[in-house]
PDB file of N, CA and C in Angstrom:
ATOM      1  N   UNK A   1     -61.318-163.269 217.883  1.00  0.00           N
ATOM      2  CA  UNK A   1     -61.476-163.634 216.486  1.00  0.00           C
ATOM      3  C   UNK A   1     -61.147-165.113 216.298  1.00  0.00           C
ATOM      4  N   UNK A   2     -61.547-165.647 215.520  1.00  0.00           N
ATOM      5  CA  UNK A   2     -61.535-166.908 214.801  1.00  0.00           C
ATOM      6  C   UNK A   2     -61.481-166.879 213.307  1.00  0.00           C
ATOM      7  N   UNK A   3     -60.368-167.831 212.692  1.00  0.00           N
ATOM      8  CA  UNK A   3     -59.977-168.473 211.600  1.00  0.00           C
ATOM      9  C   UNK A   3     -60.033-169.113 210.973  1.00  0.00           C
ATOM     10  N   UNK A   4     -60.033-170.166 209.896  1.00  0.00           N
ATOM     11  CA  UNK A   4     -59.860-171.343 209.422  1.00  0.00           C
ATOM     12  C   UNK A   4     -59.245-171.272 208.248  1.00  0.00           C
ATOM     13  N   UNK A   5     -58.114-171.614 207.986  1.00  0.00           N
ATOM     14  CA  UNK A   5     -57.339-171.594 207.305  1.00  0.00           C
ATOM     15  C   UNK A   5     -57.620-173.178 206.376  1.00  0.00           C
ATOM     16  N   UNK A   6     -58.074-173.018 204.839  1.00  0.00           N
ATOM     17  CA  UNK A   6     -58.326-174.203 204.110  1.00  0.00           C
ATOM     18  C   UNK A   6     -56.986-174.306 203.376  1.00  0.00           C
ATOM     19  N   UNK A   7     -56.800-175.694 203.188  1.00  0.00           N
ATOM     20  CA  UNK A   7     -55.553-175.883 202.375  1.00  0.00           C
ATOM     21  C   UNK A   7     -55.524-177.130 201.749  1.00  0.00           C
ATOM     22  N   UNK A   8     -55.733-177.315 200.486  1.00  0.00           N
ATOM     23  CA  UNK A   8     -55.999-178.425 199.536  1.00  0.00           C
ATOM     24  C   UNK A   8     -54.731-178.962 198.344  1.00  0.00           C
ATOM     25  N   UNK A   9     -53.904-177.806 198.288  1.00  0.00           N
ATOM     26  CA  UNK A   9     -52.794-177.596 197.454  1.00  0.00           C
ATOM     27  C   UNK A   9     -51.259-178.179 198.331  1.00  0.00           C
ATOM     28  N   UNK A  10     -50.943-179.289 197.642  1.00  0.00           N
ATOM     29  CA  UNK A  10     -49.498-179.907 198.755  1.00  0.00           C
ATOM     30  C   UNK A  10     -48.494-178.779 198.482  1.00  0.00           C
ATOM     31  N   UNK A  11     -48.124-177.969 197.506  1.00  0.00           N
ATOM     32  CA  UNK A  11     -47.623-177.558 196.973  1.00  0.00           C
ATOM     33  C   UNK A  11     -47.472-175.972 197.882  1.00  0.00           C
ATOM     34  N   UNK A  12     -48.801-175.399 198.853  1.00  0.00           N
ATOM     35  CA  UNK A  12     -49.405-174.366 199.047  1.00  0.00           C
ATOM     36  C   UNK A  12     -48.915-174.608 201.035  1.00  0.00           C
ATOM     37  N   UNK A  13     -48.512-175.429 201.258  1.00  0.00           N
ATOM     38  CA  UNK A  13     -47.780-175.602 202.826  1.00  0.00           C
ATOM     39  C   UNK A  13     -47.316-174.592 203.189  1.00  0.00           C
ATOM     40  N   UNK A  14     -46.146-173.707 203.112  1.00  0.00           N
ATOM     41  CA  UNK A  14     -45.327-173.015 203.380  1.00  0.00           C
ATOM     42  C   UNK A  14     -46.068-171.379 202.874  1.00  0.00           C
ATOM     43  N   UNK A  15     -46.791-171.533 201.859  1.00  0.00           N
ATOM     44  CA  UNK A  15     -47.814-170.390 202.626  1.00  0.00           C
ATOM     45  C   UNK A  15     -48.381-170.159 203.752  1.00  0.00           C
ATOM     46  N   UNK A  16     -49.507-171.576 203.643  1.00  0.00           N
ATOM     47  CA  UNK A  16     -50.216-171.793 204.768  1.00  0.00           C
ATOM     48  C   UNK A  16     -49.445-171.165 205.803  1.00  0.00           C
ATOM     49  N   UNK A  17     -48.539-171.894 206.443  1.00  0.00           N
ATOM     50  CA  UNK A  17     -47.727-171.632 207.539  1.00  0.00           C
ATOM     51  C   UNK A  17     -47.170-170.149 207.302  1.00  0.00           C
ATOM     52  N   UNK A  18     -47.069-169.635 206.317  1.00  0.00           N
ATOM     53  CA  UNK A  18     -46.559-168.009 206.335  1.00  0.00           C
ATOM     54  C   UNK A  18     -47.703-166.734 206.967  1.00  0.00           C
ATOM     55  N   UNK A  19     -48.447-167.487 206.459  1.00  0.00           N
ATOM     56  CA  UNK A  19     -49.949-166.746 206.681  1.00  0.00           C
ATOM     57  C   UNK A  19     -50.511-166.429 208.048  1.00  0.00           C
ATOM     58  N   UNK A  20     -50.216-168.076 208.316  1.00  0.00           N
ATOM     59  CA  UNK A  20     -50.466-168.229 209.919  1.00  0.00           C
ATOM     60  C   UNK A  20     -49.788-167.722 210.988  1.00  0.00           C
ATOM     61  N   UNK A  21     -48.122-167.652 210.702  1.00  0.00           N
ATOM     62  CA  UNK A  21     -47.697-166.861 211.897  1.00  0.00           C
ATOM     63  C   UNK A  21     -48.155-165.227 211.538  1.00  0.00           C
ATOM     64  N   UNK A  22     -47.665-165.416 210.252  1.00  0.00           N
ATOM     65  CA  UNK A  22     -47.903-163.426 210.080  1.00  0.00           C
ATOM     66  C   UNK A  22     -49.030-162.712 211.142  1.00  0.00           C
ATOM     67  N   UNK A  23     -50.516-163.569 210.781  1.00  0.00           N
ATOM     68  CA  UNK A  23     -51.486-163.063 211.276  1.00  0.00           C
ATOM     69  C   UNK A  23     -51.025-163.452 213.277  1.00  0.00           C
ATOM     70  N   UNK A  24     -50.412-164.738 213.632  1.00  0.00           N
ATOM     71  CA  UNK A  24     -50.668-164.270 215.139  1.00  0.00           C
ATOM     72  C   UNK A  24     -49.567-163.972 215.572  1.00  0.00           C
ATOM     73  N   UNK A  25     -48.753-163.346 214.636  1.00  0.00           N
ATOM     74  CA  UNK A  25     -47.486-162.272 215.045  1.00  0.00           C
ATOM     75  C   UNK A  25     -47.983-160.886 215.607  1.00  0.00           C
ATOM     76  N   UNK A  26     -49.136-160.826 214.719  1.00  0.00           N
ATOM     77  CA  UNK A  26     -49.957-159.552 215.157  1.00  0.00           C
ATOM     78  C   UNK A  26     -50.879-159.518 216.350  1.00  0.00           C
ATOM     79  N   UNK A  27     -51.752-161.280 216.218  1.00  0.00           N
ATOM     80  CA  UNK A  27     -52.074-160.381 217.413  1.00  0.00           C
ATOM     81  C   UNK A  27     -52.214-162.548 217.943  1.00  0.00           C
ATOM     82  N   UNK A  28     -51.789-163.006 218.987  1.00  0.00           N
ATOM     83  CA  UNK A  28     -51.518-164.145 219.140  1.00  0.00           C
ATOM     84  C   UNK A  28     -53.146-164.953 219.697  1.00  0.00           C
ATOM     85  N   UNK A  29     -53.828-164.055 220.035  1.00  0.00           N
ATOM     86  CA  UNK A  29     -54.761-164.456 220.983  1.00  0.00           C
ATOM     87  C   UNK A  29     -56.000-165.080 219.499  1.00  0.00           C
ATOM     88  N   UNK A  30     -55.990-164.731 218.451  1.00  0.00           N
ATOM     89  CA  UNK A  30     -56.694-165.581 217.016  1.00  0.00           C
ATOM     90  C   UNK A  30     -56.735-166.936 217.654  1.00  0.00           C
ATOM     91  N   UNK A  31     -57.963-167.241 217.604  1.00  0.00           N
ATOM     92  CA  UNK A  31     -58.076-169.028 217.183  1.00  0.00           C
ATOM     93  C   UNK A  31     -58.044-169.574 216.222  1.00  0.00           C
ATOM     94  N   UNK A  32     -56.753-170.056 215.835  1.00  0.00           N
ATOM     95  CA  UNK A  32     -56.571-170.682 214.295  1.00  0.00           C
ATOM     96  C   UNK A  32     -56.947-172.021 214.285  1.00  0.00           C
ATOM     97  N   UNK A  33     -57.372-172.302 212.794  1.00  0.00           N
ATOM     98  CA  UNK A  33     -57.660-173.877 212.538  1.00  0.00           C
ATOM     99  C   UNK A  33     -57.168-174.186 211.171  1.00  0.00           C
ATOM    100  N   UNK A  34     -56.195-174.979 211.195  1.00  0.00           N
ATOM    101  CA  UNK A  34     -55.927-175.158 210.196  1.00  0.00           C
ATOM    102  C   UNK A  34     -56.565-176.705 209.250  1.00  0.00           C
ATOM    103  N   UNK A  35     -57.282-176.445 208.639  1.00  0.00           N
ATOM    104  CA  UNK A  35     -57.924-177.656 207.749  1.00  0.00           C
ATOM    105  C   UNK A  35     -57.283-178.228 206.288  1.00  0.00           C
ATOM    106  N   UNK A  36     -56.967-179.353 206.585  1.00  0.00           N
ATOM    107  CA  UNK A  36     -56.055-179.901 205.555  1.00  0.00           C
ATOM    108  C   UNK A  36     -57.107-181.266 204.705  1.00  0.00           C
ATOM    109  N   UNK A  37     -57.002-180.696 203.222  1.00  0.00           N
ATOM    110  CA  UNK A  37     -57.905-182.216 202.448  1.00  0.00           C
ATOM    111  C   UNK A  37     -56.908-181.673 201.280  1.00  0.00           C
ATOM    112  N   UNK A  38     -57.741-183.249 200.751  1.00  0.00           N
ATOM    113  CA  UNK A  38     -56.933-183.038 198.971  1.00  0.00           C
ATOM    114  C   UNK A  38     -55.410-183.503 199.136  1.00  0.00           C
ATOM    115  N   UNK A  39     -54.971-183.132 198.022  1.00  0.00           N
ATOM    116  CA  UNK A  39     -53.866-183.565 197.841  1.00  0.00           C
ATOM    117  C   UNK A  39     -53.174-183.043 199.102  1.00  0.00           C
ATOM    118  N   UNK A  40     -52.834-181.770 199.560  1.00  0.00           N
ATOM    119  CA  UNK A  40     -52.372-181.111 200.675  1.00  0.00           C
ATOM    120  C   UNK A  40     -52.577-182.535 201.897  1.00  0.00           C
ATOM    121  N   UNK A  41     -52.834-183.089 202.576  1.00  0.00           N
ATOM    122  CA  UNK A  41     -53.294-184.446 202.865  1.00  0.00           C
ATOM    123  C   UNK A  41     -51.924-185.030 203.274  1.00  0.00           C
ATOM    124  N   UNK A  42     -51.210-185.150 202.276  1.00  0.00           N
ATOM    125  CA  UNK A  42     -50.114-185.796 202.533  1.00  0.00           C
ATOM    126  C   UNK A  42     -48.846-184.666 203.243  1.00  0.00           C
ATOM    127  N   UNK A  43     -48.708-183.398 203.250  1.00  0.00           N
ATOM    128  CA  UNK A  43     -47.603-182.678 203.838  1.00  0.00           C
ATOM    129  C   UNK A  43     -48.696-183.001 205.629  1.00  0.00           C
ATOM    130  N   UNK A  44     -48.582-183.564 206.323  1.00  0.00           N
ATOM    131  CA  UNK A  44     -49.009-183.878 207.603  1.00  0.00           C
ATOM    132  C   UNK A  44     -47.924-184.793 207.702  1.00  0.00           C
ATOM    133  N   UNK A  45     -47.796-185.553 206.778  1.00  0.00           N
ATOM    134  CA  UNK A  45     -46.810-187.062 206.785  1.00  0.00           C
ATOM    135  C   UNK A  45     -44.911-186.283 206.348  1.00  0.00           C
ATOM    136  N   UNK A  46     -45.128-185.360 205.919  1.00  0.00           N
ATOM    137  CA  UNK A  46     -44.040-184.984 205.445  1.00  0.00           C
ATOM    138  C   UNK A  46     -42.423-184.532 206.298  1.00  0.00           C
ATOM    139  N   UNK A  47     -42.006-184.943 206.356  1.00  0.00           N
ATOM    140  CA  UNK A  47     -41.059-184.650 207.914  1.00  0.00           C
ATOM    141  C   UNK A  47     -40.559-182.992 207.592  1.00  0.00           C
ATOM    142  N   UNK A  48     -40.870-182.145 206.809  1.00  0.00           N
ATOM    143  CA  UNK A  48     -40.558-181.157 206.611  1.00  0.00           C
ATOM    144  C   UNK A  48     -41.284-180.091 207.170  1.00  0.00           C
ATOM    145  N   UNK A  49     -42.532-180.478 207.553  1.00  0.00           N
ATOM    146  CA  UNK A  49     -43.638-180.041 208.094  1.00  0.00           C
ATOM    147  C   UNK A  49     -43.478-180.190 209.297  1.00  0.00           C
ATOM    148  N   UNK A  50     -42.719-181.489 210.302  1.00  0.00           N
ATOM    149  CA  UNK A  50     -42.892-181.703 211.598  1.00  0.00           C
ATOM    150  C   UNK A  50     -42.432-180.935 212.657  1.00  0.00           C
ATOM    151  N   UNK A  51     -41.626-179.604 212.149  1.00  0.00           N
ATOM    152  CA  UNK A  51     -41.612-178.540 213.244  1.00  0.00           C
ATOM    153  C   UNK A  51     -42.468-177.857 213.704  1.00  0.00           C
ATOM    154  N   UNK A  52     -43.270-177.325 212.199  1.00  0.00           N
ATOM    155  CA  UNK A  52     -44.559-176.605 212.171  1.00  0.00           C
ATOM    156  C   UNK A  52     -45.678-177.440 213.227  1.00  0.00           C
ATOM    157  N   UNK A  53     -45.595-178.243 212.638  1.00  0.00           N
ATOM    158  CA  UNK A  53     -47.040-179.612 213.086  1.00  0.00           C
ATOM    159  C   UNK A  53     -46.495-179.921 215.048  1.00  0.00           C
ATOM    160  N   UNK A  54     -45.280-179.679 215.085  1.00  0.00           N
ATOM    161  CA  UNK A  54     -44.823-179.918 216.656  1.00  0.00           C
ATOM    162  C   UNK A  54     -44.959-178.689 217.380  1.00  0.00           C
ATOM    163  N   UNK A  55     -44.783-177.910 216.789  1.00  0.00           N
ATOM    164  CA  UNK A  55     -44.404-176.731 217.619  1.00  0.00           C
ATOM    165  C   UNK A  55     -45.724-175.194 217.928  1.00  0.00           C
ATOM    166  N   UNK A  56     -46.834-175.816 217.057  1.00  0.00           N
ATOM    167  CA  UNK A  56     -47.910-174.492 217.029  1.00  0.00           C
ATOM    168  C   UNK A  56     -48.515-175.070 217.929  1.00  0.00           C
ATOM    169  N   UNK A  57     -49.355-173.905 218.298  1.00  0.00           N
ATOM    170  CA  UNK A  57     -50.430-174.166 219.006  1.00  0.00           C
ATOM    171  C   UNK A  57     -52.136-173.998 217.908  1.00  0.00           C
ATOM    172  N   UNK A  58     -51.982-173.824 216.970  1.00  0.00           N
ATOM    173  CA  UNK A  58     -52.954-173.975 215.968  1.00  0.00           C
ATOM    174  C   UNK A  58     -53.738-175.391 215.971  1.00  0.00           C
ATOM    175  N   UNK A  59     -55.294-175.243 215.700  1.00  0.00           N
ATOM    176  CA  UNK A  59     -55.350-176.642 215.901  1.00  0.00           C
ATOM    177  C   UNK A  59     -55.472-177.090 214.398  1.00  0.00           C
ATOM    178  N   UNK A  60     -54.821-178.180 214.263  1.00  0.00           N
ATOM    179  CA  UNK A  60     -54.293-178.651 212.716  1.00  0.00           C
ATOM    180  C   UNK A  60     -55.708-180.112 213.060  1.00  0.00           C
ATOM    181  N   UNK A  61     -56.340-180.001 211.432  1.00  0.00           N
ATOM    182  CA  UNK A  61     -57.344-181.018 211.310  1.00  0.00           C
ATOM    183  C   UNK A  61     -57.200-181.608 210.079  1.00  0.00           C
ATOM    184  N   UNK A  62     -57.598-182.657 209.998  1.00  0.00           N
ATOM    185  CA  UNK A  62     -57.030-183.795 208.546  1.00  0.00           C
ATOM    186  C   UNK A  62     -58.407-184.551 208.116  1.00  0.00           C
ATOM    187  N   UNK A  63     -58.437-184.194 207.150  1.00  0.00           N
ATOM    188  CA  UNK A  63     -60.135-184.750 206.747  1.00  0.00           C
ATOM    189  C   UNK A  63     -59.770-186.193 205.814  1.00  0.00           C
ATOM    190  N   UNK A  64     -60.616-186.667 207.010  1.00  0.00           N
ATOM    191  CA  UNK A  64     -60.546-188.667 207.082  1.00  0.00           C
ATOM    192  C   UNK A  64     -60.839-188.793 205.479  1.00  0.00           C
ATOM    193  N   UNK A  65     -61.889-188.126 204.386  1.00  0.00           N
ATOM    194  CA  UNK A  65     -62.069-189.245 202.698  1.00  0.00           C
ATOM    195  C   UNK A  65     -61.039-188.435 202.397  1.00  0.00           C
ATOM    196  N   UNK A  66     -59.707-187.218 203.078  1.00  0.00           N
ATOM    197  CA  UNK A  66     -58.668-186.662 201.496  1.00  0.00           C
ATOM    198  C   UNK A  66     -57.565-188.191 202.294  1.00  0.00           C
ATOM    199  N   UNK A  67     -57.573-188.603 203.527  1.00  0.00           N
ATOM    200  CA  UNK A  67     -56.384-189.499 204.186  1.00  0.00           C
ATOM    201  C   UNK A  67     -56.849-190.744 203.337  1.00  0.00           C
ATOM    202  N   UNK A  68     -57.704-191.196 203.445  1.00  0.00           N
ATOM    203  CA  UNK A  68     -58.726-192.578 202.840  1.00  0.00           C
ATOM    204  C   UNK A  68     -58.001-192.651 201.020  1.00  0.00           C
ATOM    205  N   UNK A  69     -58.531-191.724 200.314  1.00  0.00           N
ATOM    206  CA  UNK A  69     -58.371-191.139 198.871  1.00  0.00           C
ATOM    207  C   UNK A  69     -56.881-191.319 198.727  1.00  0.00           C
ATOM    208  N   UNK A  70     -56.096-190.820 199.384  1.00  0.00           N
ATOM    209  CA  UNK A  70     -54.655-191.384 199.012  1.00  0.00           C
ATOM    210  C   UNK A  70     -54.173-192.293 199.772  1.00  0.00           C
ATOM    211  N   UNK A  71     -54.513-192.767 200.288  1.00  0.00           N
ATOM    212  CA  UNK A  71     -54.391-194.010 200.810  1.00  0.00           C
ATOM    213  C   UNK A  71     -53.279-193.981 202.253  1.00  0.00           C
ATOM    214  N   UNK A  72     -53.445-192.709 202.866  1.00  0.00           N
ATOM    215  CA  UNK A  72     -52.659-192.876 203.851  1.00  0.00           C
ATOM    216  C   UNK A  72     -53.106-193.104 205.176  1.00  0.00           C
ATOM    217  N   UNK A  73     -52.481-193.442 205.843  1.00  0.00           N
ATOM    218  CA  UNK A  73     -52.883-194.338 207.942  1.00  0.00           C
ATOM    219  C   UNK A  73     -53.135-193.286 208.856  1.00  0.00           C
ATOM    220  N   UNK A  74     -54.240-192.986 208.947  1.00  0.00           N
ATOM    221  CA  UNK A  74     -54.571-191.864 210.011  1.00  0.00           C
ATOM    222  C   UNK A  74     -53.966-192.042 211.347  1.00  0.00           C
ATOM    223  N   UNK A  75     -53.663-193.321 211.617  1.00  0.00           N
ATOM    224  CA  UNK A  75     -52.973-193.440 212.851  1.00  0.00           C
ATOM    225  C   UNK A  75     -51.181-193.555 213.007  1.00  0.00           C
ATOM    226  N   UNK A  76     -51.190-192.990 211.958  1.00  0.00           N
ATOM    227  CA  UNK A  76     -49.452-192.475 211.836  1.00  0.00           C
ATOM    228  C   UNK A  76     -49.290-191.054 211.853  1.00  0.00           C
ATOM    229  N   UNK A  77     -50.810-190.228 211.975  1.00  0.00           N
ATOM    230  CA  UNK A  77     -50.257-188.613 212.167  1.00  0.00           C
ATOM    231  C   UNK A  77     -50.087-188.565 213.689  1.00  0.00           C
ATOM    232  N   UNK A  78     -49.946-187.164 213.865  1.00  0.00           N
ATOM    233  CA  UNK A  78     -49.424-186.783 215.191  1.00  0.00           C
ATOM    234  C   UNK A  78     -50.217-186.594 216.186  1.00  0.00           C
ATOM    235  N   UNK A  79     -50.396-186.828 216.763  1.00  0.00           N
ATOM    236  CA  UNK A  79     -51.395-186.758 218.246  1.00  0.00           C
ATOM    237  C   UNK A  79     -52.175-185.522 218.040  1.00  0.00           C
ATOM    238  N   UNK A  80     -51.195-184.535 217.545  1.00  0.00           N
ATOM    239  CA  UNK A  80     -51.978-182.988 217.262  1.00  0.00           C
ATOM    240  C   UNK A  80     -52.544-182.743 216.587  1.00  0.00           C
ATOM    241  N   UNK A  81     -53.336-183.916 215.442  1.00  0.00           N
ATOM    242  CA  UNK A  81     -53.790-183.764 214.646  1.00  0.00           C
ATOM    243  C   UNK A  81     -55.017-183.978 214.382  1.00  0.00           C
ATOM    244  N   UNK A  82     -56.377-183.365 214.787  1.00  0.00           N
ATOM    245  CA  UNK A  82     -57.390-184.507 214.783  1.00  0.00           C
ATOM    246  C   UNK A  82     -58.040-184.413 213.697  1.00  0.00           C
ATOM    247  N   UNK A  83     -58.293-185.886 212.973  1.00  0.00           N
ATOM    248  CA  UNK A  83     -59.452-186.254 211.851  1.00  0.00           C
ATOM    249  C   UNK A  83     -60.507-185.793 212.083  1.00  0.00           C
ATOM    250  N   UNK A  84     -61.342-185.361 210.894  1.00  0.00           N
ATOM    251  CA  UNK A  84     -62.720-184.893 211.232  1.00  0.00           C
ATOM    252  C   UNK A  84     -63.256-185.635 209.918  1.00  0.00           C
ATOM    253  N   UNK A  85     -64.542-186.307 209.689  1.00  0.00           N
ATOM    254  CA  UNK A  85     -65.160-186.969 208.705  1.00  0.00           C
ATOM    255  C   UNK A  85     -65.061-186.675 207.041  1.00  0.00           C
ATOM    256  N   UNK A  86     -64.939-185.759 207.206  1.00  0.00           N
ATOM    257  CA  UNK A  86     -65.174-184.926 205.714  1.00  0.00           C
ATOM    258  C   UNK A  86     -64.729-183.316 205.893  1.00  0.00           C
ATOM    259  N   UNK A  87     -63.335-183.162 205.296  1.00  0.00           N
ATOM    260  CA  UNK A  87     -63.235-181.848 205.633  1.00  0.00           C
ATOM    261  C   UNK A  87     -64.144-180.691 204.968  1.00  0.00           C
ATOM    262  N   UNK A  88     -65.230-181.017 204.314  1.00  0.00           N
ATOM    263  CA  UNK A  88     -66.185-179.515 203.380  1.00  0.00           C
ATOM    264  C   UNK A  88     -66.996-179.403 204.314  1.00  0.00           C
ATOM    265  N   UNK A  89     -67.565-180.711 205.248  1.00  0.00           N
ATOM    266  CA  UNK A  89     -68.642-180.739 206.118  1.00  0.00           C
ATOM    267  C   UNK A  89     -67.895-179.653 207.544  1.00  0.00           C
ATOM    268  N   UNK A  90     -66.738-180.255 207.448  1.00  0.00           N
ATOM    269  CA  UNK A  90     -66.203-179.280 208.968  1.00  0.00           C
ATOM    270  C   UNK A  90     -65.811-177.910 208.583  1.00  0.00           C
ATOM    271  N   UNK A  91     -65.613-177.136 207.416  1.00  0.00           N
ATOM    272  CA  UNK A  91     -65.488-175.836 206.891  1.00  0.00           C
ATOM    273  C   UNK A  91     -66.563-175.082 207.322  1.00  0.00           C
ATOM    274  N   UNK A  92     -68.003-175.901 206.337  1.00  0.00           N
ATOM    275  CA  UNK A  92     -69.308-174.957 206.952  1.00  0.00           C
ATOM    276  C   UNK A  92     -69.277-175.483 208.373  1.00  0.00           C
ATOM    277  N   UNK A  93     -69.232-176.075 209.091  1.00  0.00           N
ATOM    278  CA  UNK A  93     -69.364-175.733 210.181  1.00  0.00           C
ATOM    279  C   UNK A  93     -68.920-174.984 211.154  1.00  0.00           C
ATOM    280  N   UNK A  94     -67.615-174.615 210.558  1.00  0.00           N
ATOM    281  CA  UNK A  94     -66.978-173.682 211.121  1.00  0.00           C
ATOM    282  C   UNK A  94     -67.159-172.353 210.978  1.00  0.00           C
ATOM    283  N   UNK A  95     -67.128-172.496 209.959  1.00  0.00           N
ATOM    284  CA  UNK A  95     -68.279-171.063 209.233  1.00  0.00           C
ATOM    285  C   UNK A  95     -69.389-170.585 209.970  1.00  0.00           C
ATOM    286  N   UNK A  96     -70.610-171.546 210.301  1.00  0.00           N
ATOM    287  CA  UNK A  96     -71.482-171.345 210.924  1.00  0.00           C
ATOM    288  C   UNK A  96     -70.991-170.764 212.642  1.00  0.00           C
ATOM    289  N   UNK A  97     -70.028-171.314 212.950  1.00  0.00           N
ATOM    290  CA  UNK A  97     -69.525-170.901 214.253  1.00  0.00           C
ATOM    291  C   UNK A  97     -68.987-169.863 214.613  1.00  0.00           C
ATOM    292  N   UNK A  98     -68.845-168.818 213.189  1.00  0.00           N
ATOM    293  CA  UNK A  98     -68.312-167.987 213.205  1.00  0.00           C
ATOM    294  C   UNK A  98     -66.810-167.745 212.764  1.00  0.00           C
ATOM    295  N   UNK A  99     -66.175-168.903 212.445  1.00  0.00           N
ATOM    296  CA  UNK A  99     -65.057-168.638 211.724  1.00  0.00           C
ATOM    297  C   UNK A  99     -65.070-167.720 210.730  1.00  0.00           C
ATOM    298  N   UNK A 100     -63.633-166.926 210.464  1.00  0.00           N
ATOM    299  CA  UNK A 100     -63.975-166.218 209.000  1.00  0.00           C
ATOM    300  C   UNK A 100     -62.546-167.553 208.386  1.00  0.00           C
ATOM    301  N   UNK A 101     -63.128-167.523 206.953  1.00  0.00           N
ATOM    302  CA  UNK A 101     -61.992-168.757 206.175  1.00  0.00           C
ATOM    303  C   UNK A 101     -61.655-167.716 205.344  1.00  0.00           C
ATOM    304  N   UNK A 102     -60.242-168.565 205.183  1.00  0.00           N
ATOM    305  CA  UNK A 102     -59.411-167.964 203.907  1.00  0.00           C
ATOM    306  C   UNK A 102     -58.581-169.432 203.398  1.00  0.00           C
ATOM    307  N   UNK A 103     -58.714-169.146 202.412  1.00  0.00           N
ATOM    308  CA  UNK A 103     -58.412-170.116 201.285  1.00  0.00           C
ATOM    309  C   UNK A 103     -56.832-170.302 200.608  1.00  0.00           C
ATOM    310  N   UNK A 104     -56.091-170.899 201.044  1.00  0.00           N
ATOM    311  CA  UNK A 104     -54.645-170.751 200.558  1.00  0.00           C
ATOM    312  C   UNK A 104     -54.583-171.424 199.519  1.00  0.00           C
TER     313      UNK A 104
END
């Protein structure tokens, strides 16, 4: 199975991350993706986040116009993090790949 976990809400983090272990508590072998735009954008930068962001094996993605839009340095996130152009463009595509999304 495959995932994609959308998250646009800064406020909506600590779901996200609730959601995410719950589901590969159950079963670990899920390919998660976690896609971050919008305001949500900025908890990547947040040092409250940097256990989560250090320690999963989820692949965490940061969409380059929500980093651009608030004006933050893509080259100050974490190695684990990779930019993708436009995060709506990398949703359907993931979609198309067979992801199922859920929307936090």
């Amino acid at each position: 199975m495959k995932v994609v976990f959308h998250l646009s809400e800064l406020e909506k983090w600590s779901m996200a991350q609730g959601n995410i272990k719950n589901l590969l508590a159950i079963d670990a072998t899920i390919e998660v993706v976690l896609l971050v735009n919008g305001p949500a954008i900025k908890g990547y930068f947040a040092t409250e986040q940097a256990p989560f962001i250090e320690d999963t094996n989820v692949k965490l993605w940061a969409c380059r116009n929500a980093l651009r839009s608030n004006h933050l340095d893509e080259t100050a996130l974490s190695k684990k993090i990779t930019v993708v152009p436009a995060g709506v463009y990398a949703l359907v595509e993931l979609q198309t790949q067979g992801y199922s999304y859920i929307k936090v």
